[in-house]
N, C-alpha and C. Protein backbone atom coordinates (compact mmCIF):
# COMPACT_ATOMS: atom_id res chain seq x y z
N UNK A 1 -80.58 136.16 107.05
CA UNK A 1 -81.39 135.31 107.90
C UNK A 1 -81.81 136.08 109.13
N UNK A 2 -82.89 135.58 109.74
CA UNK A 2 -83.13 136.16 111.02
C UNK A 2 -83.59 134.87 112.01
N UNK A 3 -83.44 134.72 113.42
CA UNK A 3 -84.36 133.99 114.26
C UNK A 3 -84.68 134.59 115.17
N UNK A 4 -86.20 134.23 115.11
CA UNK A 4 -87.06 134.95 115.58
C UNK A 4 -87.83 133.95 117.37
N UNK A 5 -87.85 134.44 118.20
CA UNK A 5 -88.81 133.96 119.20
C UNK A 5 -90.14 134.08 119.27
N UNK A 6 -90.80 133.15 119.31
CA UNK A 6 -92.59 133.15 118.67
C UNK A 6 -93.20 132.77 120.46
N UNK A 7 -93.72 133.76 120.06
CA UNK A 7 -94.32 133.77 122.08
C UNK A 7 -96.05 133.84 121.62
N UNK A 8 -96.82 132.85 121.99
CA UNK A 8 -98.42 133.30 121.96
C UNK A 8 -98.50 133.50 120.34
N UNK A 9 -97.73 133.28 118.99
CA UNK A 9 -98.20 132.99 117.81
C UNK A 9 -97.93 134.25 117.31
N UNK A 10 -96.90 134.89 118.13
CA UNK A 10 -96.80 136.07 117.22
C UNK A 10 -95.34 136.50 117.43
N UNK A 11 -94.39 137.11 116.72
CA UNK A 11 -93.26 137.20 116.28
C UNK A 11 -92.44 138.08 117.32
N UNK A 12 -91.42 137.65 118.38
CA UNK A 12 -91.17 138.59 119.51
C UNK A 12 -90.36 139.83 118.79
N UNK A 13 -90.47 140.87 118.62
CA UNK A 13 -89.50 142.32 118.54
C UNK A 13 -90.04 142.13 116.86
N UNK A 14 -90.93 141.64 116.13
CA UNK A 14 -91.27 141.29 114.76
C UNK A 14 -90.72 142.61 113.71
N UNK A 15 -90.98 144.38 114.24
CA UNK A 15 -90.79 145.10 113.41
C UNK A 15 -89.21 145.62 113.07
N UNK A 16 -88.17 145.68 114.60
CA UNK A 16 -86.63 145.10 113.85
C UNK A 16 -86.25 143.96 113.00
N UNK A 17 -87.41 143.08 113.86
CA UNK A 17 -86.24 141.78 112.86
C UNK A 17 -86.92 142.28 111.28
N UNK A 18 -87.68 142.37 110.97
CA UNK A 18 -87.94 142.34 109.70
C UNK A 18 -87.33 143.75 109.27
N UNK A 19 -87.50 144.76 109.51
CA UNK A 19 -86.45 145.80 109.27
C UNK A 19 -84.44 145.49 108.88
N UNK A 20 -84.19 144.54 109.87
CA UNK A 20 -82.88 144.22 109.66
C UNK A 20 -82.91 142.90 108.27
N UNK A 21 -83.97 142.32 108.52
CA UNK A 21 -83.69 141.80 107.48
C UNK A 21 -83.97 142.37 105.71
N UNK A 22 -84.94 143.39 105.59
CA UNK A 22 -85.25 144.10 104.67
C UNK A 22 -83.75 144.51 104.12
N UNK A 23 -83.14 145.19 104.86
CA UNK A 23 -81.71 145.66 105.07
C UNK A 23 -80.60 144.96 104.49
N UNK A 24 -80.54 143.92 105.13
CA UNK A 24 -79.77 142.70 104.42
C UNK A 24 -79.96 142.58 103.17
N UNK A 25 -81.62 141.73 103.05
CA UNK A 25 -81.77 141.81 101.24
C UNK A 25 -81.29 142.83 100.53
N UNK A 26 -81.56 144.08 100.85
CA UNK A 26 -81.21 145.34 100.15
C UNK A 26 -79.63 145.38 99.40
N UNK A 27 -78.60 145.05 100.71
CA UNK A 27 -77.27 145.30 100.78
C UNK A 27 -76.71 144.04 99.90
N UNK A 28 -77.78 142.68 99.63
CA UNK A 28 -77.52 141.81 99.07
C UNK A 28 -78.19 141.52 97.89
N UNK A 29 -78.47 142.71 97.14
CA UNK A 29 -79.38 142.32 96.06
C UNK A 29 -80.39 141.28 96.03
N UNK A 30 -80.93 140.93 96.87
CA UNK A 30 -82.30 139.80 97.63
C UNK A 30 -83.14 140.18 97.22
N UNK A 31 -84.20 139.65 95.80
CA UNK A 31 -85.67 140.91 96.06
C UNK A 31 -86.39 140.36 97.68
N UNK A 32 -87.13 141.25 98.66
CA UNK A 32 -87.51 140.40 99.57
C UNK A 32 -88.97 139.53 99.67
N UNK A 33 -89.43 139.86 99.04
CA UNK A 33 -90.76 140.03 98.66
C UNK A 33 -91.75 139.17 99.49
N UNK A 34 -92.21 140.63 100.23
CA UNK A 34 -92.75 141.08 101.30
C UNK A 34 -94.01 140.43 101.20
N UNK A 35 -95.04 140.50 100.09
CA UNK A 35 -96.42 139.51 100.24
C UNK A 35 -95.52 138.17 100.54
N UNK A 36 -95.02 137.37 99.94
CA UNK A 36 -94.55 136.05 100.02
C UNK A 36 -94.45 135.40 101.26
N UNK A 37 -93.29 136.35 101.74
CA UNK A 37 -92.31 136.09 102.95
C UNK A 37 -94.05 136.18 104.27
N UNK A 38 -95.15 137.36 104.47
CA UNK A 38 -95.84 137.10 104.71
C UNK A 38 -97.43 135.95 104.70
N UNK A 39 -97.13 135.35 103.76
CA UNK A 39 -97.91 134.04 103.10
C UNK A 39 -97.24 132.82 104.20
N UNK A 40 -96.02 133.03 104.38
CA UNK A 40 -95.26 132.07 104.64
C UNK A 40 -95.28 132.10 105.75
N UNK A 41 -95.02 133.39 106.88
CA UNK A 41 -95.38 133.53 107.87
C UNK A 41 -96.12 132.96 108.59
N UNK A 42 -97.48 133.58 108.12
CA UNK A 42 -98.90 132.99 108.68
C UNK A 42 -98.81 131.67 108.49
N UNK A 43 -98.24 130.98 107.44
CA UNK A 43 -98.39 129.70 107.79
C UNK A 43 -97.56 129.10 108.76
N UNK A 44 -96.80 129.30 108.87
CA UNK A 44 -95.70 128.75 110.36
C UNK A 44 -96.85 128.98 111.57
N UNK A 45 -96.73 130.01 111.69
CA UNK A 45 -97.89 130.44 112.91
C UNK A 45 -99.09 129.81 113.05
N UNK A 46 -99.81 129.61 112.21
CA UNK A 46 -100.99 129.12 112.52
C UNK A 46 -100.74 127.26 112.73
N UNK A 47 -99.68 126.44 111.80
CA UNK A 47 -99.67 125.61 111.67
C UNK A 47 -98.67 124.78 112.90
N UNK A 48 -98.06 125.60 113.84
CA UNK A 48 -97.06 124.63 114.99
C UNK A 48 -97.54 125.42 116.67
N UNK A 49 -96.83 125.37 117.10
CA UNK A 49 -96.44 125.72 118.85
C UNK A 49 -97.15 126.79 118.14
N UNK A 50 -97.63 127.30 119.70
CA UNK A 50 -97.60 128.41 119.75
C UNK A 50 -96.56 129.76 120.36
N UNK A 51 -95.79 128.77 120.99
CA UNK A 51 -94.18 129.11 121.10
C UNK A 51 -92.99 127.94 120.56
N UNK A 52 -91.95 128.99 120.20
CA UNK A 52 -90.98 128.32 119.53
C UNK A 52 -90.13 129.46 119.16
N UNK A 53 -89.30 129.14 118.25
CA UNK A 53 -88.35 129.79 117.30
C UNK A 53 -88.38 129.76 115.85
N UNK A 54 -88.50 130.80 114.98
CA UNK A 54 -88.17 130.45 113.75
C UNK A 54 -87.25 130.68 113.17
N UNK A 55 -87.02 130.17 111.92
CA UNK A 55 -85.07 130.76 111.13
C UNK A 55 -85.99 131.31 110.07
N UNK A 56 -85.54 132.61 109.55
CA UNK A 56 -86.03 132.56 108.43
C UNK A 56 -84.71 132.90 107.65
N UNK A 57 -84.33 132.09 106.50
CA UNK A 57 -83.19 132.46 105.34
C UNK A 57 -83.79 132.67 104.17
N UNK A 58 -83.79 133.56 103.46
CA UNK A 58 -83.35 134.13 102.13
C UNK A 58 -82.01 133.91 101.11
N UNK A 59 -81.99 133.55 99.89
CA UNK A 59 -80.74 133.60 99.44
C UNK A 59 -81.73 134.09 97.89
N UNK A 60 -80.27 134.07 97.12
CA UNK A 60 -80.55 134.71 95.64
C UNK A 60 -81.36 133.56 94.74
N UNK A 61 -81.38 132.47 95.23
CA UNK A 61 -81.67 131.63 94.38
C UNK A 61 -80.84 130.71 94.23
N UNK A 62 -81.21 129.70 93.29
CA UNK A 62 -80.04 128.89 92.80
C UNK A 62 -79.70 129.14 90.81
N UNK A 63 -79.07 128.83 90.56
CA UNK A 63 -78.53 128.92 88.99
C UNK A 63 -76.80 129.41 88.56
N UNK A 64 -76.59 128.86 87.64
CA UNK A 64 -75.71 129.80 87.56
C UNK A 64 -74.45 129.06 87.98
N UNK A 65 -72.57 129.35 87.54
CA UNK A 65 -71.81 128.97 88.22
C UNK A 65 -71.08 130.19 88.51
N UNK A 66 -70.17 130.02 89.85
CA UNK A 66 -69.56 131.07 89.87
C UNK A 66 -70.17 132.23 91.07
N UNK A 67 -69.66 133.07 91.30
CA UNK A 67 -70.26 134.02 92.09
C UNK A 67 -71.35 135.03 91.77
N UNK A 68 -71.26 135.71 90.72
CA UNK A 68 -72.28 136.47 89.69
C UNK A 68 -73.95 135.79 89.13
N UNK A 69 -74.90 136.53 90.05
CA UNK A 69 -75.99 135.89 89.88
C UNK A 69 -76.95 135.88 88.79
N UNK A 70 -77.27 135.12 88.35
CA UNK A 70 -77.65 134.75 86.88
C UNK A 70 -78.88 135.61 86.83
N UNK A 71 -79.11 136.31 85.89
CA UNK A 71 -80.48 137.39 85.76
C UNK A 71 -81.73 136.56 86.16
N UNK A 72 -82.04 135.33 85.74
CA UNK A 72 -83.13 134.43 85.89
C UNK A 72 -83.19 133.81 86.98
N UNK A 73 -82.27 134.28 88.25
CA UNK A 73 -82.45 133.34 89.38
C UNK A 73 -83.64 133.87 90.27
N UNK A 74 -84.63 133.11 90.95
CA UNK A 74 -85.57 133.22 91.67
C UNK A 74 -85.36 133.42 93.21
N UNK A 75 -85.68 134.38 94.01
CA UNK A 75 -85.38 134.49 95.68
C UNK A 75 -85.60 133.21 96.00
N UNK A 76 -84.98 132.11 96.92
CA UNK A 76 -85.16 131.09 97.99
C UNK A 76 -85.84 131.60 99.22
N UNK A 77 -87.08 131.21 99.50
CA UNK A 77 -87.47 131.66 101.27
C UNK A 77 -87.21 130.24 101.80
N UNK A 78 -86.26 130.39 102.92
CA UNK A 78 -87.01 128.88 103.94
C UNK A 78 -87.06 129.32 104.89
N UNK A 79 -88.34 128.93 105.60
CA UNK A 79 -88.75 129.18 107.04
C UNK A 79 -88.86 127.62 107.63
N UNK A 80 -87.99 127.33 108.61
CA UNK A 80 -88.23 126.77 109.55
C UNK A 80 -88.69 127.24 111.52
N UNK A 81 -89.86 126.07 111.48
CA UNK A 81 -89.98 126.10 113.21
C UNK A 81 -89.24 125.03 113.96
N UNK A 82 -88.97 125.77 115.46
CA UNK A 82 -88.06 124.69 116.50
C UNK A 82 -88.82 124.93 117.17
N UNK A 83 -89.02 123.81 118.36
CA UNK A 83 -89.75 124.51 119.52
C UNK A 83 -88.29 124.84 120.26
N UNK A 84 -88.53 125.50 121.47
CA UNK A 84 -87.94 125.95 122.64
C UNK A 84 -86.87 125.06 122.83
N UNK A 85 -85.71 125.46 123.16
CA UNK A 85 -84.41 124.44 123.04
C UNK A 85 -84.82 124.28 124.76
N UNK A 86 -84.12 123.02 124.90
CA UNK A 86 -84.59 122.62 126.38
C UNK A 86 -83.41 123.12 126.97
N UNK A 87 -84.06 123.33 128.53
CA UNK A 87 -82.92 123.97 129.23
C UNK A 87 -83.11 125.31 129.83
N UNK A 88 -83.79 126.10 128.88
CA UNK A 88 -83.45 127.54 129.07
C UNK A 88 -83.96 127.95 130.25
N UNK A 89 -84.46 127.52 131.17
CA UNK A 89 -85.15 127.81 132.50
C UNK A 89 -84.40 127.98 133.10
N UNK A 90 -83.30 126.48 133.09
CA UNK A 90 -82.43 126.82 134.15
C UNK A 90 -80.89 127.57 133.50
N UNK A 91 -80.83 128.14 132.36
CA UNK A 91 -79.57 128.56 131.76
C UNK A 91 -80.15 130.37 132.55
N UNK A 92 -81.61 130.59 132.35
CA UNK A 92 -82.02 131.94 132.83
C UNK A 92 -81.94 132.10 134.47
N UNK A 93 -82.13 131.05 135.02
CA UNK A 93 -81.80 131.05 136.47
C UNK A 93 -80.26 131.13 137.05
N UNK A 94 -80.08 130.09 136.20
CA UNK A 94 -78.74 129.18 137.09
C UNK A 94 -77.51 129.89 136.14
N UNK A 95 -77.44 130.35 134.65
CA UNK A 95 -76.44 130.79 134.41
C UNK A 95 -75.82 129.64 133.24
N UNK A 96 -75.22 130.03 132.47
CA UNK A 96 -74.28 128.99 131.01
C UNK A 96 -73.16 129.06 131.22
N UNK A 97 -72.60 127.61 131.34
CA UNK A 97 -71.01 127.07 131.30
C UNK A 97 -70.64 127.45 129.80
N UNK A 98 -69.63 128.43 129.60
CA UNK A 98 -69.17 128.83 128.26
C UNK A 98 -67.83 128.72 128.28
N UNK A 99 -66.66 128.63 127.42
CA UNK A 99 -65.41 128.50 126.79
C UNK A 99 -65.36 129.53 126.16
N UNK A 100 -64.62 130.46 126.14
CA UNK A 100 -63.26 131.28 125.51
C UNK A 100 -63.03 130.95 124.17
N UNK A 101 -63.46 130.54 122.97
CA UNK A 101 -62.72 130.08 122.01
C UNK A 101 -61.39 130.56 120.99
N UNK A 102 -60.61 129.94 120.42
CA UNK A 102 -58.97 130.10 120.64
C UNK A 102 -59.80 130.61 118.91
N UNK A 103 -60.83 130.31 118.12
CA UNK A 103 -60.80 130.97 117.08
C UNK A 103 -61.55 131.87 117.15
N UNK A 104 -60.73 133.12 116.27
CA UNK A 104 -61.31 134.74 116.63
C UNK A 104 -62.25 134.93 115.33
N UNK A 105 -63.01 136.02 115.70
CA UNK A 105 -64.04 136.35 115.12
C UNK A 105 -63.21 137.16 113.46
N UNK A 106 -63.68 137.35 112.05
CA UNK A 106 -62.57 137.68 111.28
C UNK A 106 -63.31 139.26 111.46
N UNK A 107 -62.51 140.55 111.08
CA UNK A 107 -62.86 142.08 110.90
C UNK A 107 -63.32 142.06 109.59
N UNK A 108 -64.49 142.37 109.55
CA UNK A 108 -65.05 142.93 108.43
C UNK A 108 -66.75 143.86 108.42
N UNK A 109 -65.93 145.22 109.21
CA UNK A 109 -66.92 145.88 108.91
C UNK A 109 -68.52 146.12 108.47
N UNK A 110 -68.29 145.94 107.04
CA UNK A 110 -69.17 146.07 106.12
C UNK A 110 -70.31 145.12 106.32
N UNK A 111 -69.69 143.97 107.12
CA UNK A 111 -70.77 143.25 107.20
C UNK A 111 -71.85 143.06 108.13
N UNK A 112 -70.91 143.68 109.58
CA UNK A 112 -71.54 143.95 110.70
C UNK A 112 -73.14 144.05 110.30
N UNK A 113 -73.75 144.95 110.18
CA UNK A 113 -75.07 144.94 110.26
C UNK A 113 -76.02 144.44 109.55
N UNK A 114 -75.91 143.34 109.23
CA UNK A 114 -76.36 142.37 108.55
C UNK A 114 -76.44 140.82 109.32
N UNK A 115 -77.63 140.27 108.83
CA UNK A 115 -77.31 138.94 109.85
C UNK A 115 -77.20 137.95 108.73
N UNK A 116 -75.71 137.56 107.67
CA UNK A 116 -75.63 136.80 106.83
C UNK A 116 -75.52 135.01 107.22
N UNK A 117 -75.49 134.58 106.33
CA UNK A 117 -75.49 133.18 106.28
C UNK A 117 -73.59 132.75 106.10
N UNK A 118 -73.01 133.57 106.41
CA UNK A 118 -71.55 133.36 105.82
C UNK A 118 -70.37 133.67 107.53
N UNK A 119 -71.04 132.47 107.78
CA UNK A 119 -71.02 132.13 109.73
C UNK A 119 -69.71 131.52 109.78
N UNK A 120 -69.18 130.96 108.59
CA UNK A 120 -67.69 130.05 109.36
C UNK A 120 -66.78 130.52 110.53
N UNK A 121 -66.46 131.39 111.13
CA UNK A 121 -65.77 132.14 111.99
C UNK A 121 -66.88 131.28 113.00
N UNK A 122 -68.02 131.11 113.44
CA UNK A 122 -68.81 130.49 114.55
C UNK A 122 -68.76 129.12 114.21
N UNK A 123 -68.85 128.81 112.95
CA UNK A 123 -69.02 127.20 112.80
C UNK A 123 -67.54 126.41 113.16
N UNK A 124 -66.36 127.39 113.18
CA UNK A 124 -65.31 126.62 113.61
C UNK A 124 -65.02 126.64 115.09
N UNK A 125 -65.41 127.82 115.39
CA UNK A 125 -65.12 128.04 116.64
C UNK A 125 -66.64 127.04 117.67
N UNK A 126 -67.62 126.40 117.12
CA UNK A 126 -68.07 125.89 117.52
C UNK A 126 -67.35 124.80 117.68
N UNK A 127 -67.22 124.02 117.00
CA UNK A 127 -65.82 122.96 116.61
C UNK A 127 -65.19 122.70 118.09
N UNK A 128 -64.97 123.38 118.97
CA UNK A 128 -64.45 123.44 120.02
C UNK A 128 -65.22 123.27 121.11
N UNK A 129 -66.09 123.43 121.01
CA UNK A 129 -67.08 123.37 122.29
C UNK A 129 -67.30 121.44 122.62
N UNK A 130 -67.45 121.28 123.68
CA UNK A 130 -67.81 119.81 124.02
C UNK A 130 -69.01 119.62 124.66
N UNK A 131 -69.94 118.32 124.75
CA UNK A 131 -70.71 118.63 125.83
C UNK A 131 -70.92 119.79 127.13
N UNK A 132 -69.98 119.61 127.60
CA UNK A 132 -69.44 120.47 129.19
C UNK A 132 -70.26 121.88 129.04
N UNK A 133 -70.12 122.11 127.68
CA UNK A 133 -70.15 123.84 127.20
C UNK A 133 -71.63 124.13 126.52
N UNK A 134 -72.43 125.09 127.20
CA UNK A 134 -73.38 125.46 126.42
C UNK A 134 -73.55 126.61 125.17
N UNK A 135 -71.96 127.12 125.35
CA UNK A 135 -71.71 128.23 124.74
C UNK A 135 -70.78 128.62 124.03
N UNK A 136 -70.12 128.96 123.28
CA UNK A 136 -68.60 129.24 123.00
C UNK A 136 -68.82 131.22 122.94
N UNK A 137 -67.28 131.74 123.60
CA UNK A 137 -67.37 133.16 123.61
C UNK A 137 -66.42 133.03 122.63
N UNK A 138 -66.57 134.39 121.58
CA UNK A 138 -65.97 134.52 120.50
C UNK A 138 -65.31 135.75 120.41
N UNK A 139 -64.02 136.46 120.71
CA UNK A 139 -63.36 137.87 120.45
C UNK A 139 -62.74 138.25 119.35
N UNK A 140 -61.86 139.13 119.39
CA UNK A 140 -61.27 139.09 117.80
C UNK A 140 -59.76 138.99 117.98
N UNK A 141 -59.08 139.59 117.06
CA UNK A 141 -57.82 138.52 117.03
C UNK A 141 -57.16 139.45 118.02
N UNK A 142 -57.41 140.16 118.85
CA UNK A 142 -56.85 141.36 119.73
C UNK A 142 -57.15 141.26 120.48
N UNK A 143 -57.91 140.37 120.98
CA UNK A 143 -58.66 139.69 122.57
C UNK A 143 -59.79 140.26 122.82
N UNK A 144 -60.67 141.22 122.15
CA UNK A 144 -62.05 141.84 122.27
C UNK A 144 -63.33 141.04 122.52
N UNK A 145 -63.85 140.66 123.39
CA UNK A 145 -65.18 139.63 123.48
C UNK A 145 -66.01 140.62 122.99
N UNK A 146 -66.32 139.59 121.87
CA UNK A 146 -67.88 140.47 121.01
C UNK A 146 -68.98 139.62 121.28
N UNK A 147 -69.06 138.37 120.83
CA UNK A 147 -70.68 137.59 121.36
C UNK A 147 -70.23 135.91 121.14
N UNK A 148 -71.39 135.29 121.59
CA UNK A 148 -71.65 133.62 121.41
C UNK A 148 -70.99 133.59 120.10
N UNK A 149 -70.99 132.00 119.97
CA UNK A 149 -70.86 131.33 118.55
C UNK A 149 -72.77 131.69 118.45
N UNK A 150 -73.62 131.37 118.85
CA UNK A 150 -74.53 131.57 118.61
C UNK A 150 -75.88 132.30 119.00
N UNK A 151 -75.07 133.63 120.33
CA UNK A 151 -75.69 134.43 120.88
C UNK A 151 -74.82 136.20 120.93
N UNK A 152 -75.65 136.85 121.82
CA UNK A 152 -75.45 137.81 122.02
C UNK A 152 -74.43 137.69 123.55
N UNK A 153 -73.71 138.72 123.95
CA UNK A 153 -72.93 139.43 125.10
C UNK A 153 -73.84 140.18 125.60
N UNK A 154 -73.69 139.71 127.19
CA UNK A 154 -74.59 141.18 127.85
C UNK A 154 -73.79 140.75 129.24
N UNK A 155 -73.68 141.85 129.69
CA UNK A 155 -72.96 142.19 130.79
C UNK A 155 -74.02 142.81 132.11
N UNK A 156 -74.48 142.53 132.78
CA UNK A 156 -75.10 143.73 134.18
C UNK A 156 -74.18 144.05 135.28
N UNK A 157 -74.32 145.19 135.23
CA UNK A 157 -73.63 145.87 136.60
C UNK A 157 -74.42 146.95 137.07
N UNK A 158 -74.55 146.54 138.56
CA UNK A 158 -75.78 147.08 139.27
C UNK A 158 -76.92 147.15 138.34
N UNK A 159 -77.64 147.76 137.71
CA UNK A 159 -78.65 148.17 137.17
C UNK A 159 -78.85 148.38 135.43
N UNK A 160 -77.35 148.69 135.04
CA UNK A 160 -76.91 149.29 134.06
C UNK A 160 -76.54 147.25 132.88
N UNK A 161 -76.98 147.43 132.06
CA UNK A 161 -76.99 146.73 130.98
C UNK A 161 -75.87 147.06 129.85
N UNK A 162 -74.74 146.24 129.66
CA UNK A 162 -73.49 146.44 128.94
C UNK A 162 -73.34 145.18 127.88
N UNK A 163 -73.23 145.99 126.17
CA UNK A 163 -72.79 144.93 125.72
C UNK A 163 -71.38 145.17 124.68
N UNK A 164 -71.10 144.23 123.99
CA UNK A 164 -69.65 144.73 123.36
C UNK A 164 -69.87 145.80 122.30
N UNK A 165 -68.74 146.45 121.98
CA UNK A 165 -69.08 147.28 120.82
C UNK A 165 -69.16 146.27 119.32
N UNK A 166 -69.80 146.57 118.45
CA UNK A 166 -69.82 145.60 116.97
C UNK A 166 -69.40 146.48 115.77
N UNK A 167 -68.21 147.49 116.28
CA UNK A 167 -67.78 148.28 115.28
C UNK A 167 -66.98 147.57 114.54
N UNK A 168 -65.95 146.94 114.83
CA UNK A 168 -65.32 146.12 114.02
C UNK A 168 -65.96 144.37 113.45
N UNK A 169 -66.15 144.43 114.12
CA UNK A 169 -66.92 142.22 113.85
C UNK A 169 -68.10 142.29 114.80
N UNK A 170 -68.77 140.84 113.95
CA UNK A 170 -69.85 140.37 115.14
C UNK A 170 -71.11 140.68 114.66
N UNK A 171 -72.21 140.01 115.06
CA UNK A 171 -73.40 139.82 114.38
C UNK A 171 -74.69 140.79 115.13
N UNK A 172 -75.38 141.73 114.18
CA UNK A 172 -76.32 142.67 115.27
C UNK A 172 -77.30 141.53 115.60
N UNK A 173 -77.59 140.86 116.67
CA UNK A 173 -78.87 140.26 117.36
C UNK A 173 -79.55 140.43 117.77
């Protein structure tokens, strides 16, 4: 999956995200298929906001029981649009009330550079968050802050821009 920020009808940072996601399919046997996924595009774009967000997910298809994907299964595209989550004016001004969450992110390498659909480590640790919280911070089981349940880590000091390392866990964003 990727989400994307749509500024003025056109796709913000468009040639990573689609690079990382090419990547993904690759590592996931996904065909991606690149006319399609572009068909689909243009239509989001032309048809909502001209700012917003999109999700785009990929999966193998459906068929089949079991884990092993059935030769005849067809790629799934879904693209959804959001507009602009409210708020962010003053979360960019004023700053996000976030929580610590007590569930850690799990180690698995391999997956790091990939932005999969296989999120439970955030969906529980969301679980925890209440109104109060716009955020949940997520580390690993060794106390390491790597990122949001549903963002990135960034740190400034003086001038200089710091974020966690994602050698062990954590999602490239």
């Amino acid at each position: 999956f990727e989400t994307i920020r749509i500024s003025g009808r056109q796709l913000t940072l468009r040639s990573p995200h689609m690079r990382r996601l090419a990547a993904g399919c690759k590592f996931l046997n996904i065909p991606l298929q690149a006319d399609l996924l572009e068909q689909d595009l243009q239509q989001i774009l032309t048809s909502n906001d001209p700012d917003g967000v999109l999700k785009i997910m990929l999966t193998r298809g459906s068929g089949g029981r079991g884990y092993h994907p059935p030769g005849s299964a067809a790629p799934l595209r879904v693209l959804q649009f959001f507009p602009l989550p409210d708020g962010m004016e003053a979360v960019r001004h004023q700053g996000a009330r976030v929580k610590l969450c007590d569930h850690p992110l799990s180690n698995n390498q391999s997956l790091v550079p990939f932005k999969h659909m296989c999120r439970l480590d955030q969906v529980i640790a969301s679980g925890e968050l209440s109104e109060a919280f716009s955020e949940g911070i997520m580390s690993t089981e060794t106390g390491q802050v790597i990122e949001g349940t549903r963002s990135n880590v960034f740190m400034a000091k003086g001038t200089e821009l710091y974020t966690p390392s994602l050698e062990a866990a954590g999602v490239q964003g």
